[in-house]
PDB file of N, CA and C in Angstrom:
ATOM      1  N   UNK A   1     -12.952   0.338  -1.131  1.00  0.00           N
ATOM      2  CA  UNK A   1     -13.260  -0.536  -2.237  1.00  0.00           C
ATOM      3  C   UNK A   1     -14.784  -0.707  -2.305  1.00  0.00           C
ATOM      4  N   UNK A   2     -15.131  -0.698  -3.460  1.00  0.00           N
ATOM      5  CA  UNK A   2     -16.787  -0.580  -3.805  1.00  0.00           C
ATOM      6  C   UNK A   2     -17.079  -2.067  -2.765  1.00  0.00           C
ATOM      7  N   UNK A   3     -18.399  -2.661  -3.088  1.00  0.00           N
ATOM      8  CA  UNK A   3     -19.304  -3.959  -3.144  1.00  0.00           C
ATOM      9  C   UNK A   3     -19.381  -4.354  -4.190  1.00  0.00           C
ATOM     10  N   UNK A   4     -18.486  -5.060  -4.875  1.00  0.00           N
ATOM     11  CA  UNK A   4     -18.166  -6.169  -6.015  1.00  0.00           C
ATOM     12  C   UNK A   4     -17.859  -6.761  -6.039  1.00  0.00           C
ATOM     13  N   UNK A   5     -18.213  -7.881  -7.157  1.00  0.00           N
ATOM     14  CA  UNK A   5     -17.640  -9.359  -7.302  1.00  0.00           C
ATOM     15  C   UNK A   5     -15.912  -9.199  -7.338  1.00  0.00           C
ATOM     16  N   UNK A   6     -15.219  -9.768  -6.461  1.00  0.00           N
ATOM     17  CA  UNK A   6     -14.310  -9.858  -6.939  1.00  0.00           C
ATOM     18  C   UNK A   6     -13.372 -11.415  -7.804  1.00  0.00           C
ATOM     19  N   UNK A   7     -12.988 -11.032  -8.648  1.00  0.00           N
ATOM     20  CA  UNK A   7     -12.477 -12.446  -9.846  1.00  0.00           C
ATOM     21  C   UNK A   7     -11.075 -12.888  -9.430  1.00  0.00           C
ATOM     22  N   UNK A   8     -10.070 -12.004  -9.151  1.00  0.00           N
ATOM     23  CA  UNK A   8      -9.001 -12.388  -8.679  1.00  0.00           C
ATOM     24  C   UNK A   8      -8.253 -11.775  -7.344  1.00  0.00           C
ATOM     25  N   UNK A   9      -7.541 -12.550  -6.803  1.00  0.00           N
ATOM     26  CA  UNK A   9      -7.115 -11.964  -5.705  1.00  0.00           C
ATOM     27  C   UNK A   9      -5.384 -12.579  -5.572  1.00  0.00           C
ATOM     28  N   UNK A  10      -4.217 -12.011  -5.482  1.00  0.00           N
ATOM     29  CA  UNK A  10      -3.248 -12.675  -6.019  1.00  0.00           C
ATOM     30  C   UNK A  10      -2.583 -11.251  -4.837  1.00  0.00           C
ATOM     31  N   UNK A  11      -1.152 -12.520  -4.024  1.00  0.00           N
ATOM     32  CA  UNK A  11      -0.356 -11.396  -3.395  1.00  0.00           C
ATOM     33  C   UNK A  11       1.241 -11.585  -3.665  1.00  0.00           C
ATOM     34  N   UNK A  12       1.332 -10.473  -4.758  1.00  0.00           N
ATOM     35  CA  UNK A  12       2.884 -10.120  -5.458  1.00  0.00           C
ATOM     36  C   UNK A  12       4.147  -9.152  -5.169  1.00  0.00           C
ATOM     37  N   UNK A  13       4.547 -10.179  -3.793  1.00  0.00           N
ATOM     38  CA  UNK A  13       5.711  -9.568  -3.160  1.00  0.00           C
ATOM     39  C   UNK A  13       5.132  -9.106  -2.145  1.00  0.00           C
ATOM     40  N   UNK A  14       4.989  -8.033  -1.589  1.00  0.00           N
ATOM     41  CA  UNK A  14       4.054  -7.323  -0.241  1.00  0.00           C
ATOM     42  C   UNK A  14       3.056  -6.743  -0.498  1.00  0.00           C
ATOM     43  N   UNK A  15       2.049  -7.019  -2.061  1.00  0.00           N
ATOM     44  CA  UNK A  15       1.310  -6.079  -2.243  1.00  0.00           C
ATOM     45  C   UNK A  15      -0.006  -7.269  -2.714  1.00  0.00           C
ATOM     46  N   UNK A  16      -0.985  -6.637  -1.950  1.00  0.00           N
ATOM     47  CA  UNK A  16      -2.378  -7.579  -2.315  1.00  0.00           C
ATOM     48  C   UNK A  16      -2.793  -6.725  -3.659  1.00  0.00           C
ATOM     49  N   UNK A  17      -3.325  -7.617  -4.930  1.00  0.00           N
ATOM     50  CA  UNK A  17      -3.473  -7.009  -5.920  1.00  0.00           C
ATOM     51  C   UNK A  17      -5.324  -8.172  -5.917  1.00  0.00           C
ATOM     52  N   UNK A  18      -6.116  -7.193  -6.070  1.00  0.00           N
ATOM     53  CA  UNK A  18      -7.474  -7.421  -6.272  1.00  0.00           C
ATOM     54  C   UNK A  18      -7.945  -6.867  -7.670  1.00  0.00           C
ATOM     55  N   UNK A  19      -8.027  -8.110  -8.765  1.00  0.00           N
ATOM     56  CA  UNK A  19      -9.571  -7.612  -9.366  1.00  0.00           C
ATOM     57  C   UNK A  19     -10.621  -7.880  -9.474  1.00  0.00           C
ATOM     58  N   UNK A  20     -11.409  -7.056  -9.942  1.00  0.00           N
ATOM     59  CA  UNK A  20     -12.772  -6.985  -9.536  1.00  0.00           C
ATOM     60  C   UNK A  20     -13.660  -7.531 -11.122  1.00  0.00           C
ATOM     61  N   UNK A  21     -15.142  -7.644 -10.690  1.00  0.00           N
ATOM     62  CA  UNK A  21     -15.625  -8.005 -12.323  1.00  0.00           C
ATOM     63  C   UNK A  21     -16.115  -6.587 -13.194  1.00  0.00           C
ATOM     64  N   UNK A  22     -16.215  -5.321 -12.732  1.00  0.00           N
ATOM     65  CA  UNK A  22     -16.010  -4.436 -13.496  1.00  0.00           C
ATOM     66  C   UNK A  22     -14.790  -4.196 -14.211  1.00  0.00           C
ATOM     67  N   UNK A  23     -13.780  -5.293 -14.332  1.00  0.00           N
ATOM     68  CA  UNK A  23     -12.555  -4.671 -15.303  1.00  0.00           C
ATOM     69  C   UNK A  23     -11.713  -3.661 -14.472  1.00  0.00           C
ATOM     70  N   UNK A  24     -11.844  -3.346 -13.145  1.00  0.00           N
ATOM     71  CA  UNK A  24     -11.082  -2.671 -12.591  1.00  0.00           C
ATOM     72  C   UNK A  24      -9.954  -3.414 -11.329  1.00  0.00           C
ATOM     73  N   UNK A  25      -8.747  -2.549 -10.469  1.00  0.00           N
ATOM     74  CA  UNK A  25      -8.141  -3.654  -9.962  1.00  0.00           C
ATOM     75  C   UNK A  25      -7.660  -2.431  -8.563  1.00  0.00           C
ATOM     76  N   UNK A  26      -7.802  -3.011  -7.666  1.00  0.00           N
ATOM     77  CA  UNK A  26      -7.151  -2.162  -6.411  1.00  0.00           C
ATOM     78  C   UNK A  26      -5.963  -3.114  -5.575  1.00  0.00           C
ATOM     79  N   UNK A  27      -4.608  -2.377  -5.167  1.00  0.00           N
ATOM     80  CA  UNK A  27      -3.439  -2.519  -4.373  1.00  0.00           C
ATOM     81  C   UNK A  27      -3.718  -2.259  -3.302  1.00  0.00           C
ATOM     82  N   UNK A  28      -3.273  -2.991  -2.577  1.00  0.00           N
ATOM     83  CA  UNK A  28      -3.160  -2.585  -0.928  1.00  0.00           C
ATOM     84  C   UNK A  28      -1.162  -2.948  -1.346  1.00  0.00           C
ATOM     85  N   UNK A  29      -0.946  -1.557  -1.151  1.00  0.00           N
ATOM     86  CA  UNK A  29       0.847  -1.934  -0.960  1.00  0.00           C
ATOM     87  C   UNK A  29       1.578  -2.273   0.575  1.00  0.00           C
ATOM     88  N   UNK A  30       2.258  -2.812   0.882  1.00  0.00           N
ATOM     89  CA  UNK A  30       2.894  -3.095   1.828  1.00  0.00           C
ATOM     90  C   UNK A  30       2.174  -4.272   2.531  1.00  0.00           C
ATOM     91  N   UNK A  31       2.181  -5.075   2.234  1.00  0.00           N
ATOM     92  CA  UNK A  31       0.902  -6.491   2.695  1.00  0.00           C
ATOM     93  C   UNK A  31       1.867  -7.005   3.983  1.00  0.00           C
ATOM     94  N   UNK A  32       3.136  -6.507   3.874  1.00  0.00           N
ATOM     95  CA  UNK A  32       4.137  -7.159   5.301  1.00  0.00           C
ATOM     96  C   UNK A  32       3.478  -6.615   6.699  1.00  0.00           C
ATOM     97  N   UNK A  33       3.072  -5.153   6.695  1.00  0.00           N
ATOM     98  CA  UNK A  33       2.700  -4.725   8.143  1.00  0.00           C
ATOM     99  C   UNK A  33       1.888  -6.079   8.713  1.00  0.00           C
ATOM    100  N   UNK A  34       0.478  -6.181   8.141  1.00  0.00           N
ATOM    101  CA  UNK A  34      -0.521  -7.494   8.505  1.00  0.00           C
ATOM    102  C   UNK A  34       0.718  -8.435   9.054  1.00  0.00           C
ATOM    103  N   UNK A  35       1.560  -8.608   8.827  1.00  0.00           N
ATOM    104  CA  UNK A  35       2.220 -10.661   8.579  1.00  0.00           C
ATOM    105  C   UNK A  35       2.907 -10.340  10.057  1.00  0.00           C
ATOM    106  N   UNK A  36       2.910  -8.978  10.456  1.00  0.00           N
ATOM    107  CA  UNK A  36       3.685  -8.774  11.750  1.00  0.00           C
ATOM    108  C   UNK A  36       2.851  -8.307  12.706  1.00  0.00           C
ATOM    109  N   UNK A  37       1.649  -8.882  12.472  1.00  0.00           N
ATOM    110  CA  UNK A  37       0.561  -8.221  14.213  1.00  0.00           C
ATOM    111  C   UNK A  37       0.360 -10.012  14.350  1.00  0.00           C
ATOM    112  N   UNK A  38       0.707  -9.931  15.480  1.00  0.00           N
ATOM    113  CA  UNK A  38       0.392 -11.149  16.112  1.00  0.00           C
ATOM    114  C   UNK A  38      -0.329 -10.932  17.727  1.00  0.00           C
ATOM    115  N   UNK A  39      -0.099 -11.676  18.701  1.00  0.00           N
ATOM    116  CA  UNK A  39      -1.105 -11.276  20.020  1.00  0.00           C
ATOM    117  C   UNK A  39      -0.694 -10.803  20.847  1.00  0.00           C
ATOM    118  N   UNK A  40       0.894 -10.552  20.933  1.00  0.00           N
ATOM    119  CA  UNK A  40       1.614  -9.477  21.669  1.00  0.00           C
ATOM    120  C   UNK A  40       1.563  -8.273  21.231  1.00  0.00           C
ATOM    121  N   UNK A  41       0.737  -7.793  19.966  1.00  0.00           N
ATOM    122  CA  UNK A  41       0.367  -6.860  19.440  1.00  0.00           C
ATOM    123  C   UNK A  41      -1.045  -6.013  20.486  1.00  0.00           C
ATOM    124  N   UNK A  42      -1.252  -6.709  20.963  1.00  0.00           N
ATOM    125  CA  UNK A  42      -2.746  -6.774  21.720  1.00  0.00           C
ATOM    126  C   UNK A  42      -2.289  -6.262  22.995  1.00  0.00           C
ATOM    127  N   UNK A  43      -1.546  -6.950  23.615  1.00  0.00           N
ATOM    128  CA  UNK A  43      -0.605  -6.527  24.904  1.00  0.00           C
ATOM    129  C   UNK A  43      -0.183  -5.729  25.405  1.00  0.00           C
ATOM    130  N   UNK A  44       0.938  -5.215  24.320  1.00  0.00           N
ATOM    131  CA  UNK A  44       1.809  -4.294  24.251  1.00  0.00           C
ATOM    132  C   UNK A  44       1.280  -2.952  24.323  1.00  0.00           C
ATOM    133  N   UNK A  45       1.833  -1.653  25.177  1.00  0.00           N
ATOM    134  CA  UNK A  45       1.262  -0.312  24.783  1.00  0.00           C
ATOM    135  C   UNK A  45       1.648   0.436  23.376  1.00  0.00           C
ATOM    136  N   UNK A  46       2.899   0.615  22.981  1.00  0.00           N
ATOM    137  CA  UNK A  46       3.067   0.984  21.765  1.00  0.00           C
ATOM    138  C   UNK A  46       3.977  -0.575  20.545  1.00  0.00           C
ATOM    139  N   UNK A  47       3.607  -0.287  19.715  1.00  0.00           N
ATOM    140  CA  UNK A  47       4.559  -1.663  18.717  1.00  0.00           C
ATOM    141  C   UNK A  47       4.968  -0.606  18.021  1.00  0.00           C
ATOM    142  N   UNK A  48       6.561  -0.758  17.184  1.00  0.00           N
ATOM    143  CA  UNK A  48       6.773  -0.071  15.848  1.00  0.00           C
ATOM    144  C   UNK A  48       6.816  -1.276  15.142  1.00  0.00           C
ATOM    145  N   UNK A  49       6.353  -1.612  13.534  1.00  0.00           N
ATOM    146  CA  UNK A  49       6.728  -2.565  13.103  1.00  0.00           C
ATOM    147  C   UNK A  49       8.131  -2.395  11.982  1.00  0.00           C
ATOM    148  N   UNK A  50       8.429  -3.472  11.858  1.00  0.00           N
ATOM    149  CA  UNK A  50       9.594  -3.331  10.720  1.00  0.00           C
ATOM    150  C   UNK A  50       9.421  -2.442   9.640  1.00  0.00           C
ATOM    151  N   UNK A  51      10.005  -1.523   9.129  1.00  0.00           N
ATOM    152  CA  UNK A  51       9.667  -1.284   7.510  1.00  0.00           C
ATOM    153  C   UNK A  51      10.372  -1.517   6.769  1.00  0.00           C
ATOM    154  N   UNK A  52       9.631  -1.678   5.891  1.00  0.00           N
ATOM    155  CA  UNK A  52       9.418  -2.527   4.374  1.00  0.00           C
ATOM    156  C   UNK A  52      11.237  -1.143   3.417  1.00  0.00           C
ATOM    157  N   UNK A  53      11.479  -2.352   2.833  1.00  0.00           N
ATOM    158  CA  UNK A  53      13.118  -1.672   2.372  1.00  0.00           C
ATOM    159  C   UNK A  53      12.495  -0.250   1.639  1.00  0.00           C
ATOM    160  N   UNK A  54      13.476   0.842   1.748  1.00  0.00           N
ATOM    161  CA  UNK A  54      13.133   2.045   0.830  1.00  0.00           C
ATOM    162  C   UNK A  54      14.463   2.157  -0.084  1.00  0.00           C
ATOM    163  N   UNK A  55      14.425   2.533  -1.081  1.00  0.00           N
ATOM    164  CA  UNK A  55      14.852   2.883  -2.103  1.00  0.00           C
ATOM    165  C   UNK A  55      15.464   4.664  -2.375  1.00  0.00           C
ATOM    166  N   UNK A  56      16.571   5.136  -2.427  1.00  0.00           N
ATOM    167  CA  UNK A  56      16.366   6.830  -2.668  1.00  0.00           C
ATOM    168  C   UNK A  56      16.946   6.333  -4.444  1.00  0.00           C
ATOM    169  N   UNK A  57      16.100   7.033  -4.621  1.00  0.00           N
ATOM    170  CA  UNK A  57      15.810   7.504  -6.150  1.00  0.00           C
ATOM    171  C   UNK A  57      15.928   8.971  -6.559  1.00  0.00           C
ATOM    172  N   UNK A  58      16.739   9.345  -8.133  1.00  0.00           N
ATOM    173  CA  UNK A  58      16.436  10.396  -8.470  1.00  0.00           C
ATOM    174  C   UNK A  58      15.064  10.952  -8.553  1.00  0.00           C
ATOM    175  N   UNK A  59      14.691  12.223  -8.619  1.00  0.00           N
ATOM    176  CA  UNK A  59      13.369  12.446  -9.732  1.00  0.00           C
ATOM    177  C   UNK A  59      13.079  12.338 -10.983  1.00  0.00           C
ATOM    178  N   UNK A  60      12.833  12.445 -11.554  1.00  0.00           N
ATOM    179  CA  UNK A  60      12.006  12.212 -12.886  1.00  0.00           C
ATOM    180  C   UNK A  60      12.915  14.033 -13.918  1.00  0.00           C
ATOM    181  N   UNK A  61      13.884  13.594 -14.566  1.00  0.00           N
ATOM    182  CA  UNK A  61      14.202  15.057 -15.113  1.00  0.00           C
ATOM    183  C   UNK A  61      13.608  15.070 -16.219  1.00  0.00           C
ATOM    184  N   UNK A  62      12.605  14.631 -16.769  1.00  0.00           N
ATOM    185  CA  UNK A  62      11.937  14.084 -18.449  1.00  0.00           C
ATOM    186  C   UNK A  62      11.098  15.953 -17.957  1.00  0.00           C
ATOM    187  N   UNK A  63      11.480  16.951 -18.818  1.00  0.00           N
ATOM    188  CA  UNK A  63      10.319  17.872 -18.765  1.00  0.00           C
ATOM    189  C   UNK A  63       9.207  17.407 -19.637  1.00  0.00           C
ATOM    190  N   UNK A  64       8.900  15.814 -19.795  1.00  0.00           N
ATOM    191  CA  UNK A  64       7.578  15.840 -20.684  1.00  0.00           C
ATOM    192  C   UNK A  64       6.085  16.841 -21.055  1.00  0.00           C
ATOM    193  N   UNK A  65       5.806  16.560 -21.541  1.00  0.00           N
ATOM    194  CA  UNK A  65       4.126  17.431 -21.314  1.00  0.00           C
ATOM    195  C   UNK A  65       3.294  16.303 -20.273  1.00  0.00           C
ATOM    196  N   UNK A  66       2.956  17.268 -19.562  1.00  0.00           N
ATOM    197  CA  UNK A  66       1.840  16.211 -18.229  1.00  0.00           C
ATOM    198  C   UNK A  66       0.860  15.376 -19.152  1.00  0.00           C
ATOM    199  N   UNK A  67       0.282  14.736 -18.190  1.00  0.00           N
ATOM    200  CA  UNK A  67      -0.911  13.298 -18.582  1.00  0.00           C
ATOM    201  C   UNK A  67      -2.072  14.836 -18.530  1.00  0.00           C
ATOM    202  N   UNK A  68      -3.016  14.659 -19.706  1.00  0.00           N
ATOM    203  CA  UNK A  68      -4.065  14.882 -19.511  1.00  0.00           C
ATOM    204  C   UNK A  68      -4.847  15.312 -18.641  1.00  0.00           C
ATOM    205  N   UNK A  69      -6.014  16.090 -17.959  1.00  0.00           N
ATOM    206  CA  UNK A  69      -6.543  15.700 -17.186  1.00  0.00           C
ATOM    207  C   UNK A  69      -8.027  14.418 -16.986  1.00  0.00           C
ATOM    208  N   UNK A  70      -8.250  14.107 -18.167  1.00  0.00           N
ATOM    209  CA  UNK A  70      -9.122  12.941 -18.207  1.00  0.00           C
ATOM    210  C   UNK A  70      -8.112  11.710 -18.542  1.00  0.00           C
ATOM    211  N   UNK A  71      -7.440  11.786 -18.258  1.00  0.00           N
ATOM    212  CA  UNK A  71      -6.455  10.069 -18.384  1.00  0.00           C
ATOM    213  C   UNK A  71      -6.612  10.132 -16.962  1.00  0.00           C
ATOM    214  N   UNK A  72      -7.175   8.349 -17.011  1.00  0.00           N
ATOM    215  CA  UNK A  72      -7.070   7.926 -15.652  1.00  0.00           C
ATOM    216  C   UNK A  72      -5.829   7.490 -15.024  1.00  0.00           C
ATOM    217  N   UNK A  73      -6.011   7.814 -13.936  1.00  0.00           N
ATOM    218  CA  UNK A  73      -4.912   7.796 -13.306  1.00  0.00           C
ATOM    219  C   UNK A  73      -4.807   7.277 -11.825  1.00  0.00           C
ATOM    220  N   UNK A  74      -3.865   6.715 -11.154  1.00  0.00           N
ATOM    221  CA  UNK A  74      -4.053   6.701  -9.385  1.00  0.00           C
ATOM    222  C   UNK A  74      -2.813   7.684  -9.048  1.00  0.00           C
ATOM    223  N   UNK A  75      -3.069   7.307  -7.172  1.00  0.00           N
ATOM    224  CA  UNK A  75      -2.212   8.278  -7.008  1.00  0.00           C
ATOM    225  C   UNK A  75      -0.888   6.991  -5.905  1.00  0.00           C
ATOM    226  N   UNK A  76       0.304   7.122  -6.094  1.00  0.00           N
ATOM    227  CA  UNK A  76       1.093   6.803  -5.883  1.00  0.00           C
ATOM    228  C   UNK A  76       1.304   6.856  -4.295  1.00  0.00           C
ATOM    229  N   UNK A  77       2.282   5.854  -3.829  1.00  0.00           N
ATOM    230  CA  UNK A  77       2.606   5.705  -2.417  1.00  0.00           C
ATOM    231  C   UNK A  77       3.824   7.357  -2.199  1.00  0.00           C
ATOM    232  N   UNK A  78       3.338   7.381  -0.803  1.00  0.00           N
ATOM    233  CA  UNK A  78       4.394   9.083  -0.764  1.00  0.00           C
ATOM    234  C   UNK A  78       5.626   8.701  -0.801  1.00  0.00           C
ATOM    235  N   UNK A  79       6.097   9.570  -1.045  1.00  0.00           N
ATOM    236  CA  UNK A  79       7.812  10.367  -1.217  1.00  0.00           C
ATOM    237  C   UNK A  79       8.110   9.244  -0.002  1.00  0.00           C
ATOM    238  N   UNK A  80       9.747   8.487   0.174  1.00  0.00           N
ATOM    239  CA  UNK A  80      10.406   8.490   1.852  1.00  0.00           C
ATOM    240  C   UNK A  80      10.002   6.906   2.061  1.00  0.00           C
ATOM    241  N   UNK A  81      10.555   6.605   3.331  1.00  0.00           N
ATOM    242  CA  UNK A  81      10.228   5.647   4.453  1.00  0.00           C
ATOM    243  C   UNK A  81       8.678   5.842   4.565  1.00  0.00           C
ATOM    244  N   UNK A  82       7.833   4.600   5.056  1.00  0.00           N
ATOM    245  CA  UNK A  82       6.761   4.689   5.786  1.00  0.00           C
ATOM    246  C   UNK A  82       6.755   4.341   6.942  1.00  0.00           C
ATOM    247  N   UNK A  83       6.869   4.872   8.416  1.00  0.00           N
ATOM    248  CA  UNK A  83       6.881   4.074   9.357  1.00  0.00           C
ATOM    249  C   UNK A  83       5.855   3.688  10.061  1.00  0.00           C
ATOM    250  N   UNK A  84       5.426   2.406  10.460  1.00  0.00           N
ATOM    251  CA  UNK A  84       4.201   1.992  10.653  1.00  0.00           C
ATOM    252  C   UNK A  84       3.893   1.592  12.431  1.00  0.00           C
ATOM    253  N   UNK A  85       3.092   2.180  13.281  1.00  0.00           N
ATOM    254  CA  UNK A  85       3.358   1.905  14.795  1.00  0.00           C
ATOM    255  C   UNK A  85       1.970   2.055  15.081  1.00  0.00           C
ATOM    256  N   UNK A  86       1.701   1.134  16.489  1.00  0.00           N
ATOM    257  CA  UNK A  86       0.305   0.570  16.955  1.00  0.00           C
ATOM    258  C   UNK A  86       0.443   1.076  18.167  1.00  0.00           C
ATOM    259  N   UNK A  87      -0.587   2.317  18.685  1.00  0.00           N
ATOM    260  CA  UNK A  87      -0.688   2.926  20.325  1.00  0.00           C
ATOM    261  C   UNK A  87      -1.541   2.338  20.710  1.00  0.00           C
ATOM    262  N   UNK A  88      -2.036   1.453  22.140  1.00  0.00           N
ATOM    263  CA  UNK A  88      -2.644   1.239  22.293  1.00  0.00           C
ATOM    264  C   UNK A  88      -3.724   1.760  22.873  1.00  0.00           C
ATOM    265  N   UNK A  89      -5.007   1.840  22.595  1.00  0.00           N
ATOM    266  CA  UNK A  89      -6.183   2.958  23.515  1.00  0.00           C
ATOM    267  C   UNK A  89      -6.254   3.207  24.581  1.00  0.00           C
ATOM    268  N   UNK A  90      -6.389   4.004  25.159  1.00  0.00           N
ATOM    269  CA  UNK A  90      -5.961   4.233  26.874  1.00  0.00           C
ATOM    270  C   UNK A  90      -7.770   4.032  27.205  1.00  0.00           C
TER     271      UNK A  90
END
């Protein structure tokens, strides 16, 4: 994330949603991992944390015509489960 003012900061469901005063806005998705490090996190040699519910979904069968290549765009959380785990440094 740049060095900008930021105007709003709002967290909707597990996802920190930031905007900024350029008119632009950045996600951090999954805001649950954070809510589960506590100080046995520190301790411990490996943690797995919970993950966040997944969904299986079809694909997309629309053969539309693609977006542009100058339409802005982001890029999406991957395909699947995310599983999230803390090794500790030897």
């Amino acid at each position: 994330m740049p060095a900008t003012s930021i105007r709003d900061l709002v967290i909707k469901d597990d996802d920190l949603v930031i905007g900024t005063h350029g008119r632009s806005f950045w996600i951090l998705d999954n805001f649950s991992l954070l809510r589960q490090v506590n100080e046995s996190t520190k301790t411990t040699f490996i943690k797995l944390f919970k993950p966040a519910p997944a969904f299986r979904v079809r694909w997309n069968m629309n053969t539309d015509t693609p977006l542009p290549p100058d339409e802005p765009s982001g890029d999406n959380p991957p395909d699947g489960a995310i599983i999230d785990y803390y090794l500790q440094g030897i």
